[in-house]
N, C-alpha and C. Protein backbone atom coordinates (compact mmCIF):
# COMPACT_ATOMS: atom_id res chain seq x y z
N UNK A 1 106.22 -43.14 -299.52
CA UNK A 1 107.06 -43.62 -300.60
C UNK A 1 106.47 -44.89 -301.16
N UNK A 2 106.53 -45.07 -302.24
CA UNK A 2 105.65 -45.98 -303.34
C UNK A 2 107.46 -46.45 -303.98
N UNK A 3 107.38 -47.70 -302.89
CA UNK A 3 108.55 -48.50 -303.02
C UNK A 3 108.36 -49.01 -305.12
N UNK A 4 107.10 -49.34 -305.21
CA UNK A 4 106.91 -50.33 -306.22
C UNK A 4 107.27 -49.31 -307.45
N UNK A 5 106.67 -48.57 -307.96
CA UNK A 5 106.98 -47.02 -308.52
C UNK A 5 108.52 -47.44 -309.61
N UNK A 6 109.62 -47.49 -308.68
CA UNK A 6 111.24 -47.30 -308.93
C UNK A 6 111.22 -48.80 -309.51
N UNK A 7 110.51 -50.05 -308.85
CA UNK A 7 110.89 -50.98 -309.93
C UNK A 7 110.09 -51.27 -310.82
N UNK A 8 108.91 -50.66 -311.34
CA UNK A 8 108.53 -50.60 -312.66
C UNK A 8 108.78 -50.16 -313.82
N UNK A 9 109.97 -48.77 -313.41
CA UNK A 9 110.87 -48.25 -314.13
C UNK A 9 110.12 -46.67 -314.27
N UNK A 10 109.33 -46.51 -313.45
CA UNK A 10 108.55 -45.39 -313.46
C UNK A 10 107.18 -44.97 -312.83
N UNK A 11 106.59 -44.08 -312.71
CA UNK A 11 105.85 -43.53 -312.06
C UNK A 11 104.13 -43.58 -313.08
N UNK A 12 104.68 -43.76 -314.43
CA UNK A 12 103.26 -43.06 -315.40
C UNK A 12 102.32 -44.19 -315.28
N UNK A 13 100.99 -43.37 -316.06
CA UNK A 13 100.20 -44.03 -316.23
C UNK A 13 100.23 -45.89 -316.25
N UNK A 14 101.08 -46.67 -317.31
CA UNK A 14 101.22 -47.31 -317.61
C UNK A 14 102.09 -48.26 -317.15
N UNK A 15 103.04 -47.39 -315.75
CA UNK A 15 103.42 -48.39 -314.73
C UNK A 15 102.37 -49.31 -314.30
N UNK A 16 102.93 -50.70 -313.73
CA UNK A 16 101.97 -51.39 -312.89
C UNK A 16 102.45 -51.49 -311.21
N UNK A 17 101.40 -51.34 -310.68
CA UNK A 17 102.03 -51.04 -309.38
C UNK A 17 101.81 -52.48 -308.74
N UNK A 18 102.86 -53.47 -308.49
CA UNK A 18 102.41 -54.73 -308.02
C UNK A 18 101.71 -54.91 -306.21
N UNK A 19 101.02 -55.76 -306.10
CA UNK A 19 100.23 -55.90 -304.80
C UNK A 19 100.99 -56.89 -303.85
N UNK A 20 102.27 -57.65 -304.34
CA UNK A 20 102.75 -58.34 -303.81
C UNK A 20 103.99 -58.74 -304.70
N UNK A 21 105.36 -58.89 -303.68
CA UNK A 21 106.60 -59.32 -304.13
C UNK A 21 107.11 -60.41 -303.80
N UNK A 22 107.90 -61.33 -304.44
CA UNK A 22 108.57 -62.21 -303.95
C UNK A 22 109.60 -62.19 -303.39
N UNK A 23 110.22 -63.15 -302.52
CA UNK A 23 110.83 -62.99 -301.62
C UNK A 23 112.47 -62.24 -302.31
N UNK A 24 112.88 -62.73 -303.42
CA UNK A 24 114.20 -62.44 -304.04
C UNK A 24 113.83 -60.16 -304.24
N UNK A 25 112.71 -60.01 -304.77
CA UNK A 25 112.15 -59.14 -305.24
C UNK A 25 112.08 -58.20 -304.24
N UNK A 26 111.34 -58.62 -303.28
CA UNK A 26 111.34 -57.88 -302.15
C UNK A 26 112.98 -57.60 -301.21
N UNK A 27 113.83 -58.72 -301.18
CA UNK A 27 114.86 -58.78 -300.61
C UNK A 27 115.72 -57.53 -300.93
N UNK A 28 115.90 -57.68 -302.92
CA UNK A 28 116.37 -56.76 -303.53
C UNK A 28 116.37 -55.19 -302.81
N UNK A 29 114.63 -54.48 -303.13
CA UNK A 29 114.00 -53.94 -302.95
C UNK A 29 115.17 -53.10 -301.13
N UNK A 30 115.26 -53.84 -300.11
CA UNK A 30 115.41 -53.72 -298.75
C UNK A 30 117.05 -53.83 -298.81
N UNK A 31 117.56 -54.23 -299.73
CA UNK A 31 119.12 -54.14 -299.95
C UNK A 31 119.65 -55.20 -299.13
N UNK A 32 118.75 -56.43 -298.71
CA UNK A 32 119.57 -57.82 -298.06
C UNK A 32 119.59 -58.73 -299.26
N UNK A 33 120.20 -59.83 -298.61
CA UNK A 33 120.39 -60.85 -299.79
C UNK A 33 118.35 -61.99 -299.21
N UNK A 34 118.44 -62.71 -300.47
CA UNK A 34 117.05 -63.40 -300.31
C UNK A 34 117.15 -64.83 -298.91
N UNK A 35 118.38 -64.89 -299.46
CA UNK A 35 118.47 -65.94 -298.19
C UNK A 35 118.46 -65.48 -296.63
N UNK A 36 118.99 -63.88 -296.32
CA UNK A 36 118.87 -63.42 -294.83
C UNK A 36 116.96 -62.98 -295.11
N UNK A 37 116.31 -62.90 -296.52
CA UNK A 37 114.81 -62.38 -295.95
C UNK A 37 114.07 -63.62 -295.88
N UNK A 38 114.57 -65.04 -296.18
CA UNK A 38 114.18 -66.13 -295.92
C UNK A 38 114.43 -66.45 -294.65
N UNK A 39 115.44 -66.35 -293.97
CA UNK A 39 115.47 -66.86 -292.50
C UNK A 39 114.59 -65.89 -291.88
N UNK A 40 114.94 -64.70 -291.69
CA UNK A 40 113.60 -63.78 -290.87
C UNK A 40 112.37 -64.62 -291.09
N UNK A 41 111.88 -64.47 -292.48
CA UNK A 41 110.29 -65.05 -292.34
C UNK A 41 110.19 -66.41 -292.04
N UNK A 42 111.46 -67.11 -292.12
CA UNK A 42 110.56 -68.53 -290.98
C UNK A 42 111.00 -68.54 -290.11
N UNK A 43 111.85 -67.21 -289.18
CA UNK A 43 111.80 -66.82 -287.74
C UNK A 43 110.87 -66.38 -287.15
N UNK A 44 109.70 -66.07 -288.17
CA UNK A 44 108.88 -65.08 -287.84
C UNK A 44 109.10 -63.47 -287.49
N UNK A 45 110.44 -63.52 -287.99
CA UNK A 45 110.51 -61.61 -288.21
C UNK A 45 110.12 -61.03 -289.04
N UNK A 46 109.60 -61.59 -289.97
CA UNK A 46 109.17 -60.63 -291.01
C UNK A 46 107.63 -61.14 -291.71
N UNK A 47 106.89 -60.12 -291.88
CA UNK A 47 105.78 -60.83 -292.47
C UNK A 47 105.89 -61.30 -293.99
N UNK A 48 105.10 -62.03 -294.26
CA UNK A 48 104.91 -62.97 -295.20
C UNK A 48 103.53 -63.53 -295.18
N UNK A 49 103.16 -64.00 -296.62
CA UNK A 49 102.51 -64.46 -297.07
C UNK A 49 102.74 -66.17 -297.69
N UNK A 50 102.13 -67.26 -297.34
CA UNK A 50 102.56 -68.51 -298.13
C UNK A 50 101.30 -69.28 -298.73
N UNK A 51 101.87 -69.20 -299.64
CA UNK A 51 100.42 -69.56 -300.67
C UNK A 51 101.24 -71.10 -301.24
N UNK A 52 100.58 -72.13 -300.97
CA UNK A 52 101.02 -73.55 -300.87
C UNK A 52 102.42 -73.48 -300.78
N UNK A 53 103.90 -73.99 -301.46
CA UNK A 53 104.93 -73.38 -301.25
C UNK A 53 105.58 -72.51 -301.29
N UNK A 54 104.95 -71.37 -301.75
CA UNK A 54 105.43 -69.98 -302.15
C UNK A 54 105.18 -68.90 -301.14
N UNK A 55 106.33 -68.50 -300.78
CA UNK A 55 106.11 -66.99 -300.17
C UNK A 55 106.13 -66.04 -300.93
N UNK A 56 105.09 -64.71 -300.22
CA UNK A 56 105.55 -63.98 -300.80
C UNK A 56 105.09 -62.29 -299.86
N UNK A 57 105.39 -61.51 -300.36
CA UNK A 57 105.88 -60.29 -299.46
C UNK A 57 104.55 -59.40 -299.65
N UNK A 58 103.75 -58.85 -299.06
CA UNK A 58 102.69 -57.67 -299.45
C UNK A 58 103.40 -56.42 -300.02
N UNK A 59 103.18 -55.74 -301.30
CA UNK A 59 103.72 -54.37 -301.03
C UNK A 59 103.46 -53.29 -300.04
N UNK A 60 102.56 -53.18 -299.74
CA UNK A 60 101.66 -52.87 -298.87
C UNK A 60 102.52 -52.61 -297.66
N UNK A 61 103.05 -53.91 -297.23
CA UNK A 61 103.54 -54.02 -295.47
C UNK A 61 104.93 -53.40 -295.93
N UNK A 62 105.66 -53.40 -296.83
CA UNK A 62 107.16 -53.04 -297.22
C UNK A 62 107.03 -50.95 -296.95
N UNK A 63 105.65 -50.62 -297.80
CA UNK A 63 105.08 -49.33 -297.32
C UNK A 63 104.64 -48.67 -296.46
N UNK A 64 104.36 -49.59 -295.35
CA UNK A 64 104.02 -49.27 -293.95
C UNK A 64 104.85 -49.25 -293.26
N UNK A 65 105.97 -50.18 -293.58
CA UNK A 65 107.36 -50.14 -292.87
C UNK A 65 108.40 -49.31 -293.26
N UNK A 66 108.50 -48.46 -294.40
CA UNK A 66 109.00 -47.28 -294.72
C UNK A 66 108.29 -46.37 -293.94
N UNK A 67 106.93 -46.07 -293.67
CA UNK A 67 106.50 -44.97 -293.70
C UNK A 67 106.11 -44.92 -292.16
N UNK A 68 106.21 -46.10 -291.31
CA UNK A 68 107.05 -45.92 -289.68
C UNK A 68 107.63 -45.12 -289.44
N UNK A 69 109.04 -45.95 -290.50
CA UNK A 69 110.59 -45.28 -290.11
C UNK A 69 110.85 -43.89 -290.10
N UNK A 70 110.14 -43.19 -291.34
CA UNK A 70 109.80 -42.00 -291.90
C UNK A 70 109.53 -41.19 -290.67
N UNK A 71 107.59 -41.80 -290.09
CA UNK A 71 107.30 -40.95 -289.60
C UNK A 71 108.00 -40.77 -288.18
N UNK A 72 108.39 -41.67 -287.56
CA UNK A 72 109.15 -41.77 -286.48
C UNK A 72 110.25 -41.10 -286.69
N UNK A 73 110.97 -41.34 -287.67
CA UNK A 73 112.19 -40.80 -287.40
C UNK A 73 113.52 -41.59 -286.78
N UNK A 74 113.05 -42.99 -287.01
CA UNK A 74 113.66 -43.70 -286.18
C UNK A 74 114.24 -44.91 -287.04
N UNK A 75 114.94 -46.35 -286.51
CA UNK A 75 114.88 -47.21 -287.16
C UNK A 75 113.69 -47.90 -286.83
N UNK A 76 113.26 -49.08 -287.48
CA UNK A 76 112.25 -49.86 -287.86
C UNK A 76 112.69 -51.56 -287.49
N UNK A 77 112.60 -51.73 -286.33
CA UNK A 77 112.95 -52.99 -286.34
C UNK A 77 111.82 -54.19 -286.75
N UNK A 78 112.57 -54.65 -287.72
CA UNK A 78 111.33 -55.55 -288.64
C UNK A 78 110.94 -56.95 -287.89
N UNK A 79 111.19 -57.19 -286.76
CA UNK A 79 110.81 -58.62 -285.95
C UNK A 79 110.06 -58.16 -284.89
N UNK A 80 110.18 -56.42 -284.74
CA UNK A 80 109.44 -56.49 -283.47
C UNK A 80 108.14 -54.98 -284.03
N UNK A 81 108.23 -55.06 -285.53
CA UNK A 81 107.10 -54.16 -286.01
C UNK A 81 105.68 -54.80 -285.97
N UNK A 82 105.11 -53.94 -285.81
CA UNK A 82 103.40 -53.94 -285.65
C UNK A 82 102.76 -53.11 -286.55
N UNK A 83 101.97 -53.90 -287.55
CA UNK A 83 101.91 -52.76 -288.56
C UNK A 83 100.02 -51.84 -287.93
N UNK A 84 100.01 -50.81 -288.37
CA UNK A 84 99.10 -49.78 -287.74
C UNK A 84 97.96 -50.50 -288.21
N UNK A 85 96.94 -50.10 -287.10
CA UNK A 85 95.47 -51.05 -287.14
C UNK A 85 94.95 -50.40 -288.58
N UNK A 86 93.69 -50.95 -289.24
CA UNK A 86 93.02 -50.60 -290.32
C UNK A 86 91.50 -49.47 -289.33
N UNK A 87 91.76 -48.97 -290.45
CA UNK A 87 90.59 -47.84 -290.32
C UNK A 87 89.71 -48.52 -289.98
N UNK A 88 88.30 -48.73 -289.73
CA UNK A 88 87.01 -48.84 -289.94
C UNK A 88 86.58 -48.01 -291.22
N UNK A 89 85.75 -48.38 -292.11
CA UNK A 89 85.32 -47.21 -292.93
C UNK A 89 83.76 -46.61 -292.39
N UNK A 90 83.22 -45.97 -292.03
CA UNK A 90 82.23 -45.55 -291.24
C UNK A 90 80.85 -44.72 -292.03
């Protein structure tokens, strides 16, 4: 699932598929409020990105963490996820 897709308002050509969300954006996105995805990430439950004062969310990791839950079948606990190693390309 291509979380980013639904908030561009679509799928076409001319969607942009963003590489990274902000924290309100991403919060949205996960159906919490921004202030419970602010305490996780300076609990260290949730990953993040901080670029001088700004956080901000990978789309990327929001897609890996759907596609856990998915493949597991399970819930996804986001403080104690590990996201899957990277390929090597060979």
């Amino acid at each position: 699932m291509n979380i980013s897709s639904t908030r561009e308002g679509g799928a076409g050509p001319e969607a942009r598929v963003p590489i990274f969300y902000s924290v309100p954006e991403a919060a949205k996105l996960i159906g919490t409020s921004s202030v419970t995805l602010y305490r996780a990430i300076r609990d260290g439950e949730f990953p993040a990105l901080r670029v001088r004062g700004r956080l901000i969310i990978p789309a990327r990791v929001l897609d890996e963490m759907v596609s856990t839950a998915v493949g597991q079948q399970s819930v996804v606990d986001v403080a104690a996820w590990v996201p899957s190693p990277r390929r090597s390309a060979d």
